[in-house]
Protein backbone atom coordinates (compact mmCIF):
# COMPACT_ATOMS: atom_id res chain seq x y z
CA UNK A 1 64.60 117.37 122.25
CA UNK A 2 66.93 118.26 119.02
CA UNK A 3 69.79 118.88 121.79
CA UNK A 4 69.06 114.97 123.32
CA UNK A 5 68.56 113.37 120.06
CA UNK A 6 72.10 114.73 119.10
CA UNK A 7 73.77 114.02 122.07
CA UNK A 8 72.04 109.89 121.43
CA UNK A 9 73.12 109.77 117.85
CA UNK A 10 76.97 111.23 118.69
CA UNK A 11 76.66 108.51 121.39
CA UNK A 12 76.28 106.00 119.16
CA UNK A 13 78.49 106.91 116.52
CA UNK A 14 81.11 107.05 119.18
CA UNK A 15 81.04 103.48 120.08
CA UNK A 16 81.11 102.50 116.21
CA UNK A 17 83.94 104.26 116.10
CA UNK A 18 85.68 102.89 119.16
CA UNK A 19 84.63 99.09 118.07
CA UNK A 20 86.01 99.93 114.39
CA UNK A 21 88.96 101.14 115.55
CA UNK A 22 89.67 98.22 118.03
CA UNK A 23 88.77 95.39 115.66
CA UNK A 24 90.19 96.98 112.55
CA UNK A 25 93.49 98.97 113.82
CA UNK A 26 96.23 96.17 113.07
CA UNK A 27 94.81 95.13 109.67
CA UNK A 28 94.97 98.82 108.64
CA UNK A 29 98.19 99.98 109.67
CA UNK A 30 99.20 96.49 107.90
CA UNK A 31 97.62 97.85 104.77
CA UNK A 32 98.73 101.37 105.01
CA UNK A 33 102.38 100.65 105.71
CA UNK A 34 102.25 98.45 102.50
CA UNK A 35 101.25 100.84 100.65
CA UNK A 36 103.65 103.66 101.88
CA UNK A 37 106.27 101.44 100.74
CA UNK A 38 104.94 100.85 97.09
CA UNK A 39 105.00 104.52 96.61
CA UNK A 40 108.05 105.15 95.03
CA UNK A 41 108.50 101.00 93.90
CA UNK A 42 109.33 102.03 90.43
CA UNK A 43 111.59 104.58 91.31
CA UNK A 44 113.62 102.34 93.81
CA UNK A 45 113.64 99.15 91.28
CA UNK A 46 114.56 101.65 88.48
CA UNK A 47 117.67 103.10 90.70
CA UNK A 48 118.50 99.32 91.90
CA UNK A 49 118.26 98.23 88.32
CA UNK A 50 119.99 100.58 86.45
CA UNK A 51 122.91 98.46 84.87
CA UNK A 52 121.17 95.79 83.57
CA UNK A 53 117.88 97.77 82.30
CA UNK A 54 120.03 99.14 79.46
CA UNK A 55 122.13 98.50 76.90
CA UNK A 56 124.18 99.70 73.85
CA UNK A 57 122.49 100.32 70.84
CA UNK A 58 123.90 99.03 67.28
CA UNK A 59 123.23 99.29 63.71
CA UNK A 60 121.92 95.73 63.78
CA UNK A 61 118.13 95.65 64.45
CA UNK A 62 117.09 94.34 67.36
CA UNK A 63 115.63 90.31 67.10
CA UNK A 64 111.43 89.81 66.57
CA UNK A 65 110.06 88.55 70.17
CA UNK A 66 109.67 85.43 69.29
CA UNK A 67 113.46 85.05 68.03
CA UNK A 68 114.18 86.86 71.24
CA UNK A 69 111.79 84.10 73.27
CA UNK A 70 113.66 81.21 71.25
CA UNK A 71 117.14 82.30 71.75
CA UNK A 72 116.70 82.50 75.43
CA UNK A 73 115.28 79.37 75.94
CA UNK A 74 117.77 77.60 73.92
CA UNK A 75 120.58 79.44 76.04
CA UNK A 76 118.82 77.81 79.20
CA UNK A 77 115.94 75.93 80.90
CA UNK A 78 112.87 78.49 81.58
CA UNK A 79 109.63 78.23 82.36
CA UNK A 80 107.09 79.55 80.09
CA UNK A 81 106.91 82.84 78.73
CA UNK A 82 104.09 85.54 79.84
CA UNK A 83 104.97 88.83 78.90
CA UNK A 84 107.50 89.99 77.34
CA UNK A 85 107.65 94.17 77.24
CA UNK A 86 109.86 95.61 74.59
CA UNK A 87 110.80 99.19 74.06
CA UNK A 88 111.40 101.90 71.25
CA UNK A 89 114.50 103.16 72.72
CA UNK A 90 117.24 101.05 70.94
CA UNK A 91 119.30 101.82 74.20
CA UNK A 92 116.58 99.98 76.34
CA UNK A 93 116.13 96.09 77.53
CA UNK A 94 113.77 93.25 76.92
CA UNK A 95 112.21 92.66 80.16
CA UNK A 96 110.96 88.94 79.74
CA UNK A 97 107.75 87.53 82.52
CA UNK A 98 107.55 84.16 83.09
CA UNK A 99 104.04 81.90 84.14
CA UNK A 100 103.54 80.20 86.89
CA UNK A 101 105.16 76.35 87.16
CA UNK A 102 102.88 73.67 88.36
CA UNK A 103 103.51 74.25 92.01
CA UNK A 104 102.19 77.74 91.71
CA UNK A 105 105.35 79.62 91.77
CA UNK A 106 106.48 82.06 88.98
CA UNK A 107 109.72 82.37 88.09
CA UNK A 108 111.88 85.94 88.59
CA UNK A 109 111.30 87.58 85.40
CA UNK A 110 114.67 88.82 83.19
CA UNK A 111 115.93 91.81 81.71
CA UNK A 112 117.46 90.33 77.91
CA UNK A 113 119.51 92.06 75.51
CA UNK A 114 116.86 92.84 72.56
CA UNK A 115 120.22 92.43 69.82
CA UNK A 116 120.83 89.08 70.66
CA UNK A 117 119.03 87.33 74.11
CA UNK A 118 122.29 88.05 76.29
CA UNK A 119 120.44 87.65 79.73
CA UNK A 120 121.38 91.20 81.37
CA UNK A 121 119.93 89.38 84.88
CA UNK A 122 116.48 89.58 87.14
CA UNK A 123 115.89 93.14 88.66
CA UNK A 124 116.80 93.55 92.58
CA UNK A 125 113.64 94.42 94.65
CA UNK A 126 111.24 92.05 92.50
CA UNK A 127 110.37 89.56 94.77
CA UNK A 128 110.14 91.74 98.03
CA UNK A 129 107.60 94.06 96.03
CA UNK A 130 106.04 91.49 95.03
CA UNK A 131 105.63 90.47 98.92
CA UNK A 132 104.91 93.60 99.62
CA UNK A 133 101.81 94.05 97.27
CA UNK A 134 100.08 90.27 97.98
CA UNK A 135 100.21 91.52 101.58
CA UNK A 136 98.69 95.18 100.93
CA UNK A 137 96.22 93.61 98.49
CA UNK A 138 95.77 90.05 99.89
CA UNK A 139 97.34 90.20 103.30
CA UNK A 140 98.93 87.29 101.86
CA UNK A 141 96.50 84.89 102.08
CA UNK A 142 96.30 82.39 99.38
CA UNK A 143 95.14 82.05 96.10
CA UNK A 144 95.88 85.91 95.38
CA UNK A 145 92.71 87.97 94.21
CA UNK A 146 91.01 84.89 93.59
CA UNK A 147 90.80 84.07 97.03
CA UNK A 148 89.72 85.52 100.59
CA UNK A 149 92.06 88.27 100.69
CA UNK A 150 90.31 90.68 98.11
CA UNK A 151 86.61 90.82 99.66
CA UNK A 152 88.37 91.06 103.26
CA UNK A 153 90.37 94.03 102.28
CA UNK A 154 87.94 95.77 100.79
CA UNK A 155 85.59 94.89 103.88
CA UNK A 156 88.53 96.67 105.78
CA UNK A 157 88.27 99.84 103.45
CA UNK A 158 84.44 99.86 104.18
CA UNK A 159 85.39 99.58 108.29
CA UNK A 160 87.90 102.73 107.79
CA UNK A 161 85.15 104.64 105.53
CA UNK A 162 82.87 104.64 108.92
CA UNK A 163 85.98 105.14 111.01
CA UNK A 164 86.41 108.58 109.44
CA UNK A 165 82.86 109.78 108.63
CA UNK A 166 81.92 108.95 112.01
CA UNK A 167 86.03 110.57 113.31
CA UNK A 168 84.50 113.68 111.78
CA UNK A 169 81.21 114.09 113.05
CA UNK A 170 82.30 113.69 116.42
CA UNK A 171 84.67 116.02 116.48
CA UNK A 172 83.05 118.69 114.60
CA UNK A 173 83.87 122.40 116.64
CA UNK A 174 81.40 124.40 117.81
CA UNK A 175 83.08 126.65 115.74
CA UNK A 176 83.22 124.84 112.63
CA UNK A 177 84.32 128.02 110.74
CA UNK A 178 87.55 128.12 112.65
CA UNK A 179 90.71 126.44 110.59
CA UNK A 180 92.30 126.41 114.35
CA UNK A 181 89.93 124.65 115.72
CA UNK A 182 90.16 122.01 112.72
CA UNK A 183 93.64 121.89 111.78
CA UNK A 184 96.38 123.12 115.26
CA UNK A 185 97.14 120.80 117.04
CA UNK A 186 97.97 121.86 120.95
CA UNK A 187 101.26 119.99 121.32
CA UNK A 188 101.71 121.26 125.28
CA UNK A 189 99.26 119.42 126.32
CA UNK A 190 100.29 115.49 127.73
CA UNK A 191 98.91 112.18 128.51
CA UNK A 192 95.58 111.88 127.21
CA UNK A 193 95.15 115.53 126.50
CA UNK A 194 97.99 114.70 123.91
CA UNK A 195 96.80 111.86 122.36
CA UNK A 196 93.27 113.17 121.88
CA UNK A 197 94.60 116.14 119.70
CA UNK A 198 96.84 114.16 117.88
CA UNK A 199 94.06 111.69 117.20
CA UNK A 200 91.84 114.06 116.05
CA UNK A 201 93.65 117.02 114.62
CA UNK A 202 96.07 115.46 112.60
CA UNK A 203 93.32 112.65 111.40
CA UNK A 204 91.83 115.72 110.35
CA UNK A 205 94.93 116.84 108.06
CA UNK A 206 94.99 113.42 106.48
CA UNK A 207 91.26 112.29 106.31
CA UNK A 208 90.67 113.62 102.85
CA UNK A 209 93.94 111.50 101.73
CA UNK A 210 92.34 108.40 103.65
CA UNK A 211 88.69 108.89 101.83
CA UNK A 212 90.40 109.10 98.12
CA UNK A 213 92.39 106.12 99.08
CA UNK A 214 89.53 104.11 100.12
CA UNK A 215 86.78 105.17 97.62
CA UNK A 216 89.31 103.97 94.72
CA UNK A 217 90.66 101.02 96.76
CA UNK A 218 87.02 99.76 96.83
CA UNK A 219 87.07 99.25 93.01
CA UNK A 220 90.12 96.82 92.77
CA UNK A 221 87.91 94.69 95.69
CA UNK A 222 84.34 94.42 95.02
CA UNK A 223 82.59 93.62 91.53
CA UNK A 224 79.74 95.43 92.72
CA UNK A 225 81.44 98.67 93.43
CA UNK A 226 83.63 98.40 90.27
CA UNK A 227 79.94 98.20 88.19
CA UNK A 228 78.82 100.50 89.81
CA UNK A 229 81.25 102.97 89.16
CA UNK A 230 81.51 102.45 85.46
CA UNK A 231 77.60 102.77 85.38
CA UNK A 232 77.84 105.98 86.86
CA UNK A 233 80.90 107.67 84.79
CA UNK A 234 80.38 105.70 81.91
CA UNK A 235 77.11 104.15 81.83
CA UNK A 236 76.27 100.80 80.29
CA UNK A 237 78.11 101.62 76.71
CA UNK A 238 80.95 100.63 78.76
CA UNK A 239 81.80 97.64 80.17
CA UNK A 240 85.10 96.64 82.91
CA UNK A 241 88.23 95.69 79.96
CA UNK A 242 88.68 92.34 80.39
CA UNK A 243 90.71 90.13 78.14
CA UNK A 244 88.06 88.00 75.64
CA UNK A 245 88.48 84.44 76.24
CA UNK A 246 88.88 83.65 72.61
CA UNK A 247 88.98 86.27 69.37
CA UNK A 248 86.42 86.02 66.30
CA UNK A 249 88.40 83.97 64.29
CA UNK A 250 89.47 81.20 67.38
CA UNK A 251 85.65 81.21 68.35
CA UNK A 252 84.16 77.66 67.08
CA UNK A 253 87.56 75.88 66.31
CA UNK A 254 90.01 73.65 67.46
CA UNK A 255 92.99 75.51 69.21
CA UNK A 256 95.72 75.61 67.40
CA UNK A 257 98.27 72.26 68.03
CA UNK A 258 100.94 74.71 68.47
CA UNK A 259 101.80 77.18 71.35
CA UNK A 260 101.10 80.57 70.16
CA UNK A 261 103.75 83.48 69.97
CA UNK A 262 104.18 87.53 69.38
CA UNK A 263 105.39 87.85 66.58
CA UNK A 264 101.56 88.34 64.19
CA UNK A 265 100.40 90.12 66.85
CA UNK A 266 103.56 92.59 67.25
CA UNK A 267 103.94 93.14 63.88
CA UNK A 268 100.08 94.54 63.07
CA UNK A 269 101.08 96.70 66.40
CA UNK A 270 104.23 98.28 65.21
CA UNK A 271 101.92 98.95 61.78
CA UNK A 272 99.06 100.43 64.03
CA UNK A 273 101.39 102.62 66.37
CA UNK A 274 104.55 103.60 63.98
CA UNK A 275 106.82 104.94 66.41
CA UNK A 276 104.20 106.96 68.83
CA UNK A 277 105.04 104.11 71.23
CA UNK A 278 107.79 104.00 74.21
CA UNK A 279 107.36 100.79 75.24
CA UNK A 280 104.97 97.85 74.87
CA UNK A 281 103.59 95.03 77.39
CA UNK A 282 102.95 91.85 75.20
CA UNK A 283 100.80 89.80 77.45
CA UNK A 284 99.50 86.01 76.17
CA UNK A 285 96.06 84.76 76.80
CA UNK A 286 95.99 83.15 80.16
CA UNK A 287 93.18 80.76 79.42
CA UNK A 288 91.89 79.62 75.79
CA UNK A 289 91.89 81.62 72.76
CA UNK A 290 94.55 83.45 70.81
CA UNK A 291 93.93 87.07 71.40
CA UNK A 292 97.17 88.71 72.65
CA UNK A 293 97.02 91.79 75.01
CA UNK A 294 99.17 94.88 73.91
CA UNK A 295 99.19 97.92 76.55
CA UNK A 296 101.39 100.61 75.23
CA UNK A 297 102.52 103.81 76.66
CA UNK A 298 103.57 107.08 74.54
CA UNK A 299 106.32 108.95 75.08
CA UNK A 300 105.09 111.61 76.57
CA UNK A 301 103.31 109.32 79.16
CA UNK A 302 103.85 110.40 82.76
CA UNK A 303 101.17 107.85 84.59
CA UNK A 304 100.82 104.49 84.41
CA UNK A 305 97.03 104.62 83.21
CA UNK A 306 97.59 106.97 80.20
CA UNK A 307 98.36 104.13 77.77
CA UNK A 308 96.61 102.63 75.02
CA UNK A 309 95.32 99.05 74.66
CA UNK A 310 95.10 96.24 71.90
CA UNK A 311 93.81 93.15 71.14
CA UNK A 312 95.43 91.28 68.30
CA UNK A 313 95.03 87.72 67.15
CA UNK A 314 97.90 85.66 67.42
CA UNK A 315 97.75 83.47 64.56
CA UNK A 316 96.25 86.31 61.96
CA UNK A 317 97.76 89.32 62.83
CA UNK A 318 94.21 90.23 62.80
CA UNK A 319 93.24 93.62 65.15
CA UNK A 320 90.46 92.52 67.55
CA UNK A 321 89.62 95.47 68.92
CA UNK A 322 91.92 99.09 70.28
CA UNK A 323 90.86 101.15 72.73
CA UNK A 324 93.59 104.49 72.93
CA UNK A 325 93.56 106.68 76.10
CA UNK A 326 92.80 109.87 73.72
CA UNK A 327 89.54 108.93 72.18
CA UNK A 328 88.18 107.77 76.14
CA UNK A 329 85.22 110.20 77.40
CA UNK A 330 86.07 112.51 80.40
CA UNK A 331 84.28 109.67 82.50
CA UNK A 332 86.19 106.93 81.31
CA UNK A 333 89.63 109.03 81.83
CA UNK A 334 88.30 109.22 85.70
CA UNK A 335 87.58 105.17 85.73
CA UNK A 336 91.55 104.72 83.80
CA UNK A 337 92.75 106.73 86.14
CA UNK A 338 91.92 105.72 89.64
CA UNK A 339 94.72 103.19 89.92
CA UNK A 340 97.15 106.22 90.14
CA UNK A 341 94.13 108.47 91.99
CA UNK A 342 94.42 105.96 94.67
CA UNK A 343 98.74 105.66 95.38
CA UNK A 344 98.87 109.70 94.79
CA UNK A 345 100.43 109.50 91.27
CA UNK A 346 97.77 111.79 89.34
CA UNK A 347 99.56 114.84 91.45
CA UNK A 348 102.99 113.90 90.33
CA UNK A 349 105.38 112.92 92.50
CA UNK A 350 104.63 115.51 95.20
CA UNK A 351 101.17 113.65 95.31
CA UNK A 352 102.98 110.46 95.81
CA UNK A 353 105.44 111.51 98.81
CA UNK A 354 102.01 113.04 100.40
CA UNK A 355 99.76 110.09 100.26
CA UNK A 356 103.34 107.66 101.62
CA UNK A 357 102.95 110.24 104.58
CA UNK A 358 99.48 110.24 105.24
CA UNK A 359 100.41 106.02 104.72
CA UNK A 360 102.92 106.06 107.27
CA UNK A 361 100.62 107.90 109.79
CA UNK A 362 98.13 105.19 110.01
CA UNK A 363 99.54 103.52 112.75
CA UNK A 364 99.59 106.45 114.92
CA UNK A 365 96.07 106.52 114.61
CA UNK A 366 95.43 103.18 115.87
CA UNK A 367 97.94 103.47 118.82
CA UNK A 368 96.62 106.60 119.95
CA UNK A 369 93.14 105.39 119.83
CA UNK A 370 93.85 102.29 121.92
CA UNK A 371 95.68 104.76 124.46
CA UNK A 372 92.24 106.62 124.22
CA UNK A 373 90.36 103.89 124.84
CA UNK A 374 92.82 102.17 127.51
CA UNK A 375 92.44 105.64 129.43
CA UNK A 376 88.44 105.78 129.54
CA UNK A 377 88.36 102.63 130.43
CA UNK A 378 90.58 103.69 133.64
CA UNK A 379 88.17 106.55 134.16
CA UNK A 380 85.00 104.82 134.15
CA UNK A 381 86.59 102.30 137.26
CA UNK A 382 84.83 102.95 140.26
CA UNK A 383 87.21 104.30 142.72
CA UNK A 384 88.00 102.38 146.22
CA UNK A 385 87.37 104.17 149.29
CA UNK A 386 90.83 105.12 151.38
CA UNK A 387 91.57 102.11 154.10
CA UNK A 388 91.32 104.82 156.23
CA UNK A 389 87.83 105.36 156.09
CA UNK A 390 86.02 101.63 155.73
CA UNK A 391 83.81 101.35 158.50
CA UNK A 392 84.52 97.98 160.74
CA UNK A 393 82.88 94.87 159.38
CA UNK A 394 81.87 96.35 155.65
């Protein structure tokens, strides 16, 4: 009875499988390739950037960022400034973000001279990355993470979570102590023999890879999931960062008549931090309110998620609130990392090239399982009897 009841459920789990697969194998190579090529995107827009990300450093210090903002727009006609992320190397250049116009397009952002606004030029690689990541996240459908794209990706992640649990269970050995029988491959073998152990075999190899990418691309998709993993590593004392619509002091006034700049803001930072910094993101409030968004990064920082992060008010210089990546609990270090969990960075850059490999294989994985399923499909024909042998008037 156990023996039939197995044989039922392994029956079943092998047509979720197949279905999964068949429905879900374009989207998911789509997504993986993506993401293979973001691997090493700072690296390659670092290397394509180099002459224009630095400069030479002088005696004279380096302009305020809203002097910086001022000169450059009096020097030509720009949109409206973002970001702007400024450096404690004197050897190192502004990089200036722009917003998005009113037909929804955002201008290349600039790399600026911090002595004096001399536009150095846009970085190479920009816009294709950008391309690159609205199609991994989005598959570049509009509205960005505000529209479709984000709940359909993730509903691809959960498709490729049942993909591999149910992978595994099906092709668990009989002798499930044996690291042959999990992990070599029998490359003699051809036709469907060969695609079978390539299937399985090497999905074995990269499943782990394909679980840690999913379970931590879930978060950046679903609310639900994202609450439910700060509950659990955090519980409720913590709640998901996100940027206050307006500080204390803006709360129950008029906005102010002006725009607001960096310069309040950047000076109570540069009192707060001293020189522990590297290099600071300066991010305006999107929406109402005057509370500008500081993320900083020591100099000892390797990953993009050890960095600290403040909340200043514009107009007062007042500190809102600063959360720093060394006072986080070991469950919030697990939350600010999972960003760089999910692309490979927490393993350095070996842990990178790995999970761009693992990437790359996806699509193997989806041909070979249509040749899997194009071949029982061929075996499950009925046969026609020889010419030879049909009986007259049948």
């Amino acid at each position: 009875m156990a023996a039939r009841w197995g044989h039922t459920i392994k029956a079943v789990l092998f047509q979720v499988h197949s279905i999964a697969g068949l429905v879900l194998a374009l989207l998911v190579s789509l997504i993986a390739l993506s993401g293979a090529i973001m691997s090493f995107e700072d690296e390659i827009v670092d290397h394509l950037n180099a002459g224009i990300m630095q400069v030479a450093p002088r005696q004279a210090p380096v302009l305020m960022p809203d002097a910086l903002v001022a000169r450059l727009k009096a020097a030509q006609d720009l949109g409206n400034v973002s970001a702007v992320t400024l450096s404690s190397d004197p050897s190192s250049a502004a990089h200036v973000r722009f917003g998005r116009d009113e037909q929804g397009g955002r201008p290349a952002s600039l790399y600026v001279d911090p002595y004096d606004a001399h536009v150095l030029g846009s970085p190479r690689g920009e816009a294709f990355f950008a391309t690159v990541r609205k199609l991994h996240r989005w598959l570049l459908i509009p509205s960005d993470g505000k529209g479709w794209g984000r709940p359909i990706t993730g509903t691809i992640a959960l498709g490729l979570i049942v993909m591999l649990i149910s992978g595994l269970v099906l092709r668990w050995p009989r002798r499930a102590g044996s690291v042959k029988m999990w992990l070599k491959p029998n490359l003699g073998l051809s036709g469907r023999g060969l695609h079978r152990t390539l299937h399985t075999v090497i999905g074995t190899w990269v499943l782990p890879i394909y679980l840690t990418m999913t379970l931590t691309g879930l978060y950046f998709s679903f609310e639900w999931y994202k609450d439910g993993v700060t509950w659990l590593l955090a519980r409720p004392h913590l709640t998901a960062a996100k940027m206050p619509a307006k500080s204390p002091r803006a709360a129950g006034r008029a906005e102010p008549a002006s725009p607001i700049g960096f310069d309040q803001a950047w000076t109570t930072f540069q009192r707060e931090e001293g020189d522990r910094f590297s290099r600071a993101l300066l991010t305006l409030p999107a929406g109402p309110g005057t509370a500008i968004r500081i993320r900083s990064w020591g100099k000892a920082s390797l990953l993009e998620t050890t960095r600290d992060e403040f909340r200043i008010d514009a107009v007062t210089g007042q500190l809102v609130s600063a959360e720093r990546y060394a006072d986080k609990t070991f469950g919030e270090t697990i939350i600010a990392a999972i960003y760089d969990t999910h692309r490979g960075a927490i393993l350095g850059w070996p842990g990178k090239l790995a999970f761009m490999m693992a990437a790359m294989l996806m699509p193997l994985f989806a041909v070979t399982g249509i040749l899997l399923y194009l071949s029982r499909r061929k075996l499950r024909r009925p046969a026609q009897p020889p010419l030879g042998r049909l009986v007259p008037g049948e």
